[in-house]
Protein backbone atom coordinates (compact mmCIF):
# COMPACT_ATOMS: atom_id res chain seq x y z
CA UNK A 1 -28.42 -14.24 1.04
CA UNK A 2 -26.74 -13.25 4.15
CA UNK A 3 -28.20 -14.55 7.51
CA UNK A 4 -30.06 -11.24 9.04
CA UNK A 5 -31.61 -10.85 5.80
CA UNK A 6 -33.12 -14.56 5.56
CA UNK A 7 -34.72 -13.57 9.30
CA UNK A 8 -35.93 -10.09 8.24
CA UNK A 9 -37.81 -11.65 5.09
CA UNK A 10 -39.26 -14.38 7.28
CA UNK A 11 -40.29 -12.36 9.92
CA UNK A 12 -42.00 -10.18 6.78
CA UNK A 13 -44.16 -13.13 6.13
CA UNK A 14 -44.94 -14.10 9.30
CA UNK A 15 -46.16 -10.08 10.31
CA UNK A 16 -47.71 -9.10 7.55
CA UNK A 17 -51.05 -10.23 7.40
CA UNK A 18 -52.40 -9.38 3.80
CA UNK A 19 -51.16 -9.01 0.45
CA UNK A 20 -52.59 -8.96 -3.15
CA UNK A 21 -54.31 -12.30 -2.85
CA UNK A 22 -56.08 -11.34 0.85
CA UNK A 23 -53.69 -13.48 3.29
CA UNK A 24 -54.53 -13.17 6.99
CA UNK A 25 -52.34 -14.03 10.28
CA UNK A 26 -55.42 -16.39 11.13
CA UNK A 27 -55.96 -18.10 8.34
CA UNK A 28 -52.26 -18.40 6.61
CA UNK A 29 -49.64 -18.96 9.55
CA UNK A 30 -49.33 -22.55 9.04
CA UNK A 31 -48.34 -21.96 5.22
CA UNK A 32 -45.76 -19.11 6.77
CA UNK A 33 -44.08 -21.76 8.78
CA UNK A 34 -44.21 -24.06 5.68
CA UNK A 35 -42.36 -22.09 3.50
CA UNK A 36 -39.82 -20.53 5.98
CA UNK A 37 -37.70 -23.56 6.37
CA UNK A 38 -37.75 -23.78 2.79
CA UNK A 39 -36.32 -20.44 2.47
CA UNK A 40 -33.88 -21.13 5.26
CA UNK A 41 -32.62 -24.79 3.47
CA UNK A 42 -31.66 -22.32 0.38
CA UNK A 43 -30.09 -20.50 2.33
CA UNK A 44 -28.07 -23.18 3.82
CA UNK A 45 -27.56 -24.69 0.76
CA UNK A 46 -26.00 -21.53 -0.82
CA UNK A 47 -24.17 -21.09 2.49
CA UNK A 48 -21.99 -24.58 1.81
CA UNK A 49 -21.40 -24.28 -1.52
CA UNK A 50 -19.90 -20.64 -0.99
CA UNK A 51 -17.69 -22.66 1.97
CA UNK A 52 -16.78 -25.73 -0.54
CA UNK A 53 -15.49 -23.33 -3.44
CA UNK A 54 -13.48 -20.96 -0.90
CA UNK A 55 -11.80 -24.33 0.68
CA UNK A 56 -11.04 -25.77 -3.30
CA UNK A 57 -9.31 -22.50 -3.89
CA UNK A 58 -7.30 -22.46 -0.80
CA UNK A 59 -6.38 -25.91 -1.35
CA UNK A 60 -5.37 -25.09 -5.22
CA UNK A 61 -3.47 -22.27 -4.38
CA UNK A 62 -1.96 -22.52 -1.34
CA UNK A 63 -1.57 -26.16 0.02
CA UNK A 64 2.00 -27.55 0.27
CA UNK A 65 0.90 -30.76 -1.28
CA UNK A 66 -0.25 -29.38 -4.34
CA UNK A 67 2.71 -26.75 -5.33
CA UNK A 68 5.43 -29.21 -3.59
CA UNK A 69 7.97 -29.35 -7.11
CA UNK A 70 7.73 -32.18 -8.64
CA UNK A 71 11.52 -33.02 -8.33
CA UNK A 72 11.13 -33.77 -4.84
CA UNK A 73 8.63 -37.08 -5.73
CA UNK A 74 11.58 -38.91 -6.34
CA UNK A 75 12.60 -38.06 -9.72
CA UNK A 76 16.19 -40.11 -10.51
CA UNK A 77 18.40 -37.42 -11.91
CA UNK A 78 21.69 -37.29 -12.95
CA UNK A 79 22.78 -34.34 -10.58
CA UNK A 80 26.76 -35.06 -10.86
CA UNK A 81 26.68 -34.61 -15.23
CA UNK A 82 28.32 -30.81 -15.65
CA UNK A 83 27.50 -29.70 -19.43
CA UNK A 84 29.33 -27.63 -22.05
CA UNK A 85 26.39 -26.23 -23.31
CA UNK A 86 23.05 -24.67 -21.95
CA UNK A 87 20.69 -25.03 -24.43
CA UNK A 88 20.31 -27.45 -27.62
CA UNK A 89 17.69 -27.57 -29.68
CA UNK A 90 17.25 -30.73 -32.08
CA UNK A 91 15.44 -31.06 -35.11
CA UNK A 92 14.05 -34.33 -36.90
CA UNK A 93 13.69 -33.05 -40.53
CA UNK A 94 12.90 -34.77 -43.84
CA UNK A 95 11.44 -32.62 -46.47
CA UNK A 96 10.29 -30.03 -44.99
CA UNK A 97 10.80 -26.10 -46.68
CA UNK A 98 14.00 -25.16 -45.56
CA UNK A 99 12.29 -20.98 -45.11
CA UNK A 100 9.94 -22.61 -42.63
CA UNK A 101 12.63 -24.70 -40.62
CA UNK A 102 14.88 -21.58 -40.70
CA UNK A 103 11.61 -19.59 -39.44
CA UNK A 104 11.48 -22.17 -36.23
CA UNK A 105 15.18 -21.26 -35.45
CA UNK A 106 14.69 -17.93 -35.63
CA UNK A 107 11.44 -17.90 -33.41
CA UNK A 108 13.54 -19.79 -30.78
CA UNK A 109 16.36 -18.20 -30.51
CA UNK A 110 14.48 -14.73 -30.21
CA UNK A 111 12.74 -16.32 -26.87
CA UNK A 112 15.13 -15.35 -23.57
CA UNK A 113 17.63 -17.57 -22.78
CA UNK A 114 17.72 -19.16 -26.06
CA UNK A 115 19.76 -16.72 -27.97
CA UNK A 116 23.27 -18.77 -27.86
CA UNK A 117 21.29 -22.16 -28.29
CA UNK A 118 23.10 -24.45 -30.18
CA UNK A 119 21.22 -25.96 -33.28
CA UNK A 120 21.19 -29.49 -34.51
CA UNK A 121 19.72 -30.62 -37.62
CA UNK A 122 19.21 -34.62 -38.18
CA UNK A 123 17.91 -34.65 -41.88
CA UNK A 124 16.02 -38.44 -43.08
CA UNK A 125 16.10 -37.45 -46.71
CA UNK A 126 19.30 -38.67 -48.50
CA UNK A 127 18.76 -36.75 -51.42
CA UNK A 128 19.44 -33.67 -49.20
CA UNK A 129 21.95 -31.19 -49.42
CA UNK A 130 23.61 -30.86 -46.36
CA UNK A 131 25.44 -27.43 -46.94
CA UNK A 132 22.75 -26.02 -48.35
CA UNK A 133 20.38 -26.66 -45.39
CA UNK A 134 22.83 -25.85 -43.26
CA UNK A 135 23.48 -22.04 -44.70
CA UNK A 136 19.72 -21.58 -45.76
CA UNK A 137 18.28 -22.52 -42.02
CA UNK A 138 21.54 -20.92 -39.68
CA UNK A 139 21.70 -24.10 -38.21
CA UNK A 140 25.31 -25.14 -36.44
CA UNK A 141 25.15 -29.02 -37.24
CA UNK A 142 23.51 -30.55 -40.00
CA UNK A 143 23.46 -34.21 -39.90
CA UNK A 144 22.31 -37.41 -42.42
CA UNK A 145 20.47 -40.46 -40.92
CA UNK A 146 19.03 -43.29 -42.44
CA UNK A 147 15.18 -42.72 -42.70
CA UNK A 148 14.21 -45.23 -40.22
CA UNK A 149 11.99 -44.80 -37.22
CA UNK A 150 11.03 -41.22 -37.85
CA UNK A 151 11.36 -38.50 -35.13
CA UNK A 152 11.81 -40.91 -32.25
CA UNK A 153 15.07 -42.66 -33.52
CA UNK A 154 16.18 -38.80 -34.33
CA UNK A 155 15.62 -38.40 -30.64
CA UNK A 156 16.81 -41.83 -29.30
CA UNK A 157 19.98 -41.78 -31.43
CA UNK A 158 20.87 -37.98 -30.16
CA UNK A 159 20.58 -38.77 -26.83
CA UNK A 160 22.34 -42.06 -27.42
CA UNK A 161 25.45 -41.08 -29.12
CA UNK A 162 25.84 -37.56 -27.37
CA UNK A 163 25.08 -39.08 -23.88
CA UNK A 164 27.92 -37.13 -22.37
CA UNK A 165 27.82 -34.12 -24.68
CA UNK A 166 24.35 -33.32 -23.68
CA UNK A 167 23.27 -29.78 -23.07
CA UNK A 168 21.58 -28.56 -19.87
CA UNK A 169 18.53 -28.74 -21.39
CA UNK A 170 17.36 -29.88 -25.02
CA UNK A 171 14.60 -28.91 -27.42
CA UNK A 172 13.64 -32.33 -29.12
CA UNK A 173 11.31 -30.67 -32.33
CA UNK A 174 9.62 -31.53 -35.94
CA UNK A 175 10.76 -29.86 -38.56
CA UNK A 176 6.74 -29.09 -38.46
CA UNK A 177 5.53 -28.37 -35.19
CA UNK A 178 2.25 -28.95 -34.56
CA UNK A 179 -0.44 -26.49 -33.14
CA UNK A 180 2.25 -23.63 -33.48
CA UNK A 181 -0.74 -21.09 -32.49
CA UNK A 182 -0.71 -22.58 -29.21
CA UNK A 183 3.14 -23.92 -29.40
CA UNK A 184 5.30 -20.53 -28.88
CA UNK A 185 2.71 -19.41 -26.03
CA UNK A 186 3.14 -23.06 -24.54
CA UNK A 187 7.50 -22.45 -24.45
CA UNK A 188 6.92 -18.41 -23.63
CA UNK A 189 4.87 -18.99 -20.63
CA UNK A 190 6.46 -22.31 -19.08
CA UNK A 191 9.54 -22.88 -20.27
CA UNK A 192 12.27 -21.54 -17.65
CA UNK A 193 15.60 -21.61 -19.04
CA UNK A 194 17.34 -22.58 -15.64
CA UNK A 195 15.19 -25.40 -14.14
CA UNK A 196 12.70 -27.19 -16.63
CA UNK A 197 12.94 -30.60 -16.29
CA UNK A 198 10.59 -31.70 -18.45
CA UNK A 199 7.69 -29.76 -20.07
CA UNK A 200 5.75 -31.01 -23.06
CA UNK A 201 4.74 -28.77 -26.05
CA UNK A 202 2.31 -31.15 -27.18
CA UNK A 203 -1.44 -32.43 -26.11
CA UNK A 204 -1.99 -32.19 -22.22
CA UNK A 205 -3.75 -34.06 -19.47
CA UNK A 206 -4.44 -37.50 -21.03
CA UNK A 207 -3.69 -40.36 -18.39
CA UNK A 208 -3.70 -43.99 -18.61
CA UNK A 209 -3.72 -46.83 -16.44
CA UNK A 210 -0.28 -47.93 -16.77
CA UNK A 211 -0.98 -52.45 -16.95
CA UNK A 212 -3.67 -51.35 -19.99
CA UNK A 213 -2.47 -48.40 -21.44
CA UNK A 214 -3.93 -47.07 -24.60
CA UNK A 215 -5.79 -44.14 -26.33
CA UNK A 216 -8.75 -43.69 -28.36
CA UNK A 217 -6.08 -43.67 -31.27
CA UNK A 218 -5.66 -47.67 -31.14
CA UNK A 219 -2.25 -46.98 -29.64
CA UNK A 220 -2.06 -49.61 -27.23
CA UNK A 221 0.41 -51.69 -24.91
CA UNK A 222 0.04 -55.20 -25.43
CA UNK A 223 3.32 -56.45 -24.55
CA UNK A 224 3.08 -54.28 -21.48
CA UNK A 225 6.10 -51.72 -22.35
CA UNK A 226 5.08 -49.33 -19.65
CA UNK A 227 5.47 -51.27 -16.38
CA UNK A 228 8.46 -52.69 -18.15
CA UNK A 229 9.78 -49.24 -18.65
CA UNK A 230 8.79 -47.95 -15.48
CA UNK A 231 10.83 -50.76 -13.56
CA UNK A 232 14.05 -50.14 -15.19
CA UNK A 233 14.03 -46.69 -14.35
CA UNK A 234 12.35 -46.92 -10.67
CA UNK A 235 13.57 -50.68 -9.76
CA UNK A 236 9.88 -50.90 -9.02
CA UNK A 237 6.60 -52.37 -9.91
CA UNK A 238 4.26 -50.29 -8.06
CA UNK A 239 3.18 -48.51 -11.97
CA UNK A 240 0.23 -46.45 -11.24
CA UNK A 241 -0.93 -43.89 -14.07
CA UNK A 242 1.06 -42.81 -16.65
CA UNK A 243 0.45 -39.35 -18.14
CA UNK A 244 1.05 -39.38 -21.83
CA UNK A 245 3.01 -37.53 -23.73
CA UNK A 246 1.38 -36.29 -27.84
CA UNK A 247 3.17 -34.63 -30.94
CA UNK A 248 6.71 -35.34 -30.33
CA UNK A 249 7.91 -32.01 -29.12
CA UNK A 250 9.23 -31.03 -25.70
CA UNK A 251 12.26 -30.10 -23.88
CA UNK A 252 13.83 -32.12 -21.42
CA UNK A 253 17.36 -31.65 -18.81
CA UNK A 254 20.01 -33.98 -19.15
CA UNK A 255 19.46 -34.58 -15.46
CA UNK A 256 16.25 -36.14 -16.25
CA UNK A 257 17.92 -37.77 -18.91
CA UNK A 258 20.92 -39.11 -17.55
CA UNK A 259 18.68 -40.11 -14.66
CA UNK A 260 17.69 -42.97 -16.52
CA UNK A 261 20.17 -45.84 -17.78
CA UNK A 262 21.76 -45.53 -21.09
CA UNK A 263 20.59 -48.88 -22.05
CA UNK A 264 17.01 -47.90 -21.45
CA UNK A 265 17.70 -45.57 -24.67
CA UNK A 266 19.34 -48.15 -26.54
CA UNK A 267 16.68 -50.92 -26.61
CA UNK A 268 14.16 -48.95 -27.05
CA UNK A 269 15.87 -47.73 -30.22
CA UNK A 270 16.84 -50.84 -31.52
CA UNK A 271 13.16 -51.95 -31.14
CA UNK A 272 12.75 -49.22 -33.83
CA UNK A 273 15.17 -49.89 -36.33
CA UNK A 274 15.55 -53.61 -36.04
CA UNK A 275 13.01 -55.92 -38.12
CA UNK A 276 13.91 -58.85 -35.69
CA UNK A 277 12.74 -56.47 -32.70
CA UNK A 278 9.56 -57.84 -30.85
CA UNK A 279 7.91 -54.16 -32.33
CA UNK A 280 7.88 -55.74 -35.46
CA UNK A 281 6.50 -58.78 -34.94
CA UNK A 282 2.48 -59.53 -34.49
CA UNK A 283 2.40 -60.36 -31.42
CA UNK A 284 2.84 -56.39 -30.97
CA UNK A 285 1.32 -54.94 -34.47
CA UNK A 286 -1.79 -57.18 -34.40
CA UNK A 287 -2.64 -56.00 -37.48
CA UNK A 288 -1.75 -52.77 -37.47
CA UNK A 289 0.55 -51.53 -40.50
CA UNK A 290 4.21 -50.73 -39.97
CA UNK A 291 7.82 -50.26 -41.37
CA UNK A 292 10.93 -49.74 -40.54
CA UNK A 293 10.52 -45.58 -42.05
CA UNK A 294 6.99 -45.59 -40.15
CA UNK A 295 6.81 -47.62 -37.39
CA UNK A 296 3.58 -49.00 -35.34
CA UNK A 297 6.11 -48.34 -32.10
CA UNK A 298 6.72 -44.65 -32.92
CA UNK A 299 3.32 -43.97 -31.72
CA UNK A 300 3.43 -45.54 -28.45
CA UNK A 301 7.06 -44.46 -28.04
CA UNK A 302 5.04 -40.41 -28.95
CA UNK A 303 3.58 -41.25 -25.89
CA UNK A 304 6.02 -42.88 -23.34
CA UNK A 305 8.34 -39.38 -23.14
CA UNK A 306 6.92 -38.10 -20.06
CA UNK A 307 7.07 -41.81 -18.34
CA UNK A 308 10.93 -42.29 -19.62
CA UNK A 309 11.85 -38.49 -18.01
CA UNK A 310 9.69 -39.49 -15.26
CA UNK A 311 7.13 -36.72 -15.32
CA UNK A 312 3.91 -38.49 -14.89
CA UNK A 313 2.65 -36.37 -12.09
CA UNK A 314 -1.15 -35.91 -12.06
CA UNK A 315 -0.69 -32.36 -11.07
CA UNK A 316 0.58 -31.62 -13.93
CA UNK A 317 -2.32 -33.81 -16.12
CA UNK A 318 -5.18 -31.64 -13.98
CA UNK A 319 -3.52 -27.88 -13.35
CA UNK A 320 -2.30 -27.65 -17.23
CA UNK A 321 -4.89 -26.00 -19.59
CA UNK A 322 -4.83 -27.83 -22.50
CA UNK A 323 -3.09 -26.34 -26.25
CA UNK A 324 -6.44 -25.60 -27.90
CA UNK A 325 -8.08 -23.89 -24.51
CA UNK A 326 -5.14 -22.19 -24.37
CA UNK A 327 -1.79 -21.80 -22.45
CA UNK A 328 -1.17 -18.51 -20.69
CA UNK A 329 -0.26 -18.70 -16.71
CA UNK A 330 -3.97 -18.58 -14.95
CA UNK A 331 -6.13 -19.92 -18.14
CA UNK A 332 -6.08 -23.37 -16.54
CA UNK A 333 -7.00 -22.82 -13.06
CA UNK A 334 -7.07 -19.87 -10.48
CA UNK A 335 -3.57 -18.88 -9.38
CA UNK A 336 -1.87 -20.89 -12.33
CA UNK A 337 1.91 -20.90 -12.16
CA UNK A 338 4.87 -22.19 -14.22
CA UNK A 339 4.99 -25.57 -12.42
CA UNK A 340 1.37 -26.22 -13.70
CA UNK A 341 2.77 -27.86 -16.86
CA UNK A 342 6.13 -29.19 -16.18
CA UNK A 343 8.14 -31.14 -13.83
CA UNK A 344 10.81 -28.80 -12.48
CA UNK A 345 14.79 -29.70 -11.57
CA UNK A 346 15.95 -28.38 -8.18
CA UNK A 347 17.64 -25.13 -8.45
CA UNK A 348 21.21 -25.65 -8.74
């Protein structure tokens, strides 16, 4: 209620001497004065809160510290790499219906930017017919791994053994996306063709302390991977919060890639496909089941990509609305923007 008003309405009580129930100036003016600073604490009351929300959405919107690009935190990237290629988009496939992998190409390729991207195929079922996928999906590549270490070897060994063929920026994808209701508005609305970085198509906003990481999904660190991880890429041990990464789908830079040591790649895919590897052993598993085709690892590595393409900011954890609440600019806070979901590259 706006200040003159508050005084009109008291000075109401204070001058009006009867109403329905007989009040007089002599016999009521003490319970007048009782109940105006009552009124007037209300007042107040409504008065901060109507300061406090203008001052959060000033700060949301228009403070430096909160839309300062997330590039310039000190994100190692490998500025000097020049690619052939703009856009790749790599698929971990294994029996999925060739019409619905075919279907994903299609949808991508219609988004802008993405018309010329170049399509890889790593297939994990020998029994497959390369050609055939090839024709029937109108991928460009079509390759045969072993089927070990599911979609995060696929991922590991592309980045490992094309390290310096690596497009400007690469789709890592399922054959079988998950949440696609909420996936293609996720890439539509965020993904910028030119600087991404890093911007996951999966789960958003979970964060984990990065000495005792784990989820309520029993994925857990107990041979403290994560500070281990985060040193080799910052030459540090100051490991805060790590925001985690679900579903195995997101695209990435080859700055951000690059930016990290090749060996970094390497070890952590030969803890996947190695039965000596301390991911197979108990002293990791603690009783959890795993193999060499489903390893207990996969799920923590699920969860490391943001950490390894160093896009743990908690801006984006708090400012990006979530798949299932939906992903459009604005739906996760007022004044959303594309940097609310994604760690951007500096424009080049």
């Amino acid at each position: 209620m706006p200040e003159d008003e508050s005084v009109e309405s008291l000075g109401r009580i204070r001058s009006n001497v009867s109403d329905a129930s007989g009040w007089t100036n002599e016999t009521h003016v003490s319970d007048a004065y009782e109940y105006r600073p009552a009124k007037a604490g209300r007042a107040l009351l409504v008065a901060l809160l109507t300061g406090a929300t203008w001052l959060l959405y000033t700060f949301l919107n228009f403070s430096d510290k909160v839309h300062a690009e997330t590039w310039s935190a000190g994100a190692i990237l490998d500025t000097a790499y020049v690619p052939q290629r703009d856009h790749d988009i790599i698929i971990s496939m294994y029996k999925e219906p060739t019409e619905h992998v075919a279907s994903l190409i299609s949808g991508l390729r219609d988004i802008p930017g993405l018309s010329n991207a170049h399509v890889l195929i790593y297939i994990k079922d020998a029994e497959a017919d390369l050609e055939v996928i090839e024709r029937g999906t109108g991928a460009d590549e079509v390759t045969s791994l072993p089927n070990l270490g599911r979609e995060g070897e696929t991922y590991l060994n592309h980045i490992v053994n094309r390290w310096d063929n690596l497009a400007r920026q690469t789709f890592f994808l399922q054959a079988d996306v998950h949440n696609p209701r909420e996936f293609w508005p996720r890439i539509t609305d965020y993904f910028d063709p030119v600087r991404t970085g890093m911007l996951s198509l999966g789960w958003s906003g979970n964060v984990c302390n990065c000495y005792e990481c784990g989820d309520k999904w029993d994925v857990r660190d107990p041979t403290g991977l994560f500070p281990k991880v985060y040193g080799q890429i910052n030459n540090s041990t100051s490991c805060d919060q790590v925001l985690l990464s679900y579903k195995g789908q997101f695209v990435v830079s080859a700055q951000r890639i690059r930016g990290v040591k090749k060996s970094v790649y390497e070890d952590l895919r030969d803890a996947l496909v190695n039965p000596d590897s301390w991911a197979h052993q108990e002293t990791y598993l603690q009783g959890r089941p795993d193999s060499l085709n489903a390893p207990q690892f996969g799920f923590q590595l699920e969860r490391m990509w943001n950490l390894l393409f160093q896009c743990s900011d908690l801006d984006v954890a708090f400012k990006c609305p979530s798949l299932l609440s939906g992903s459009g600019i604005g739906t996760g806070r007022i004044g959303g923007s594309k940097e609310d979901c994604q760690c951007l590259d500096p424009a080049r």
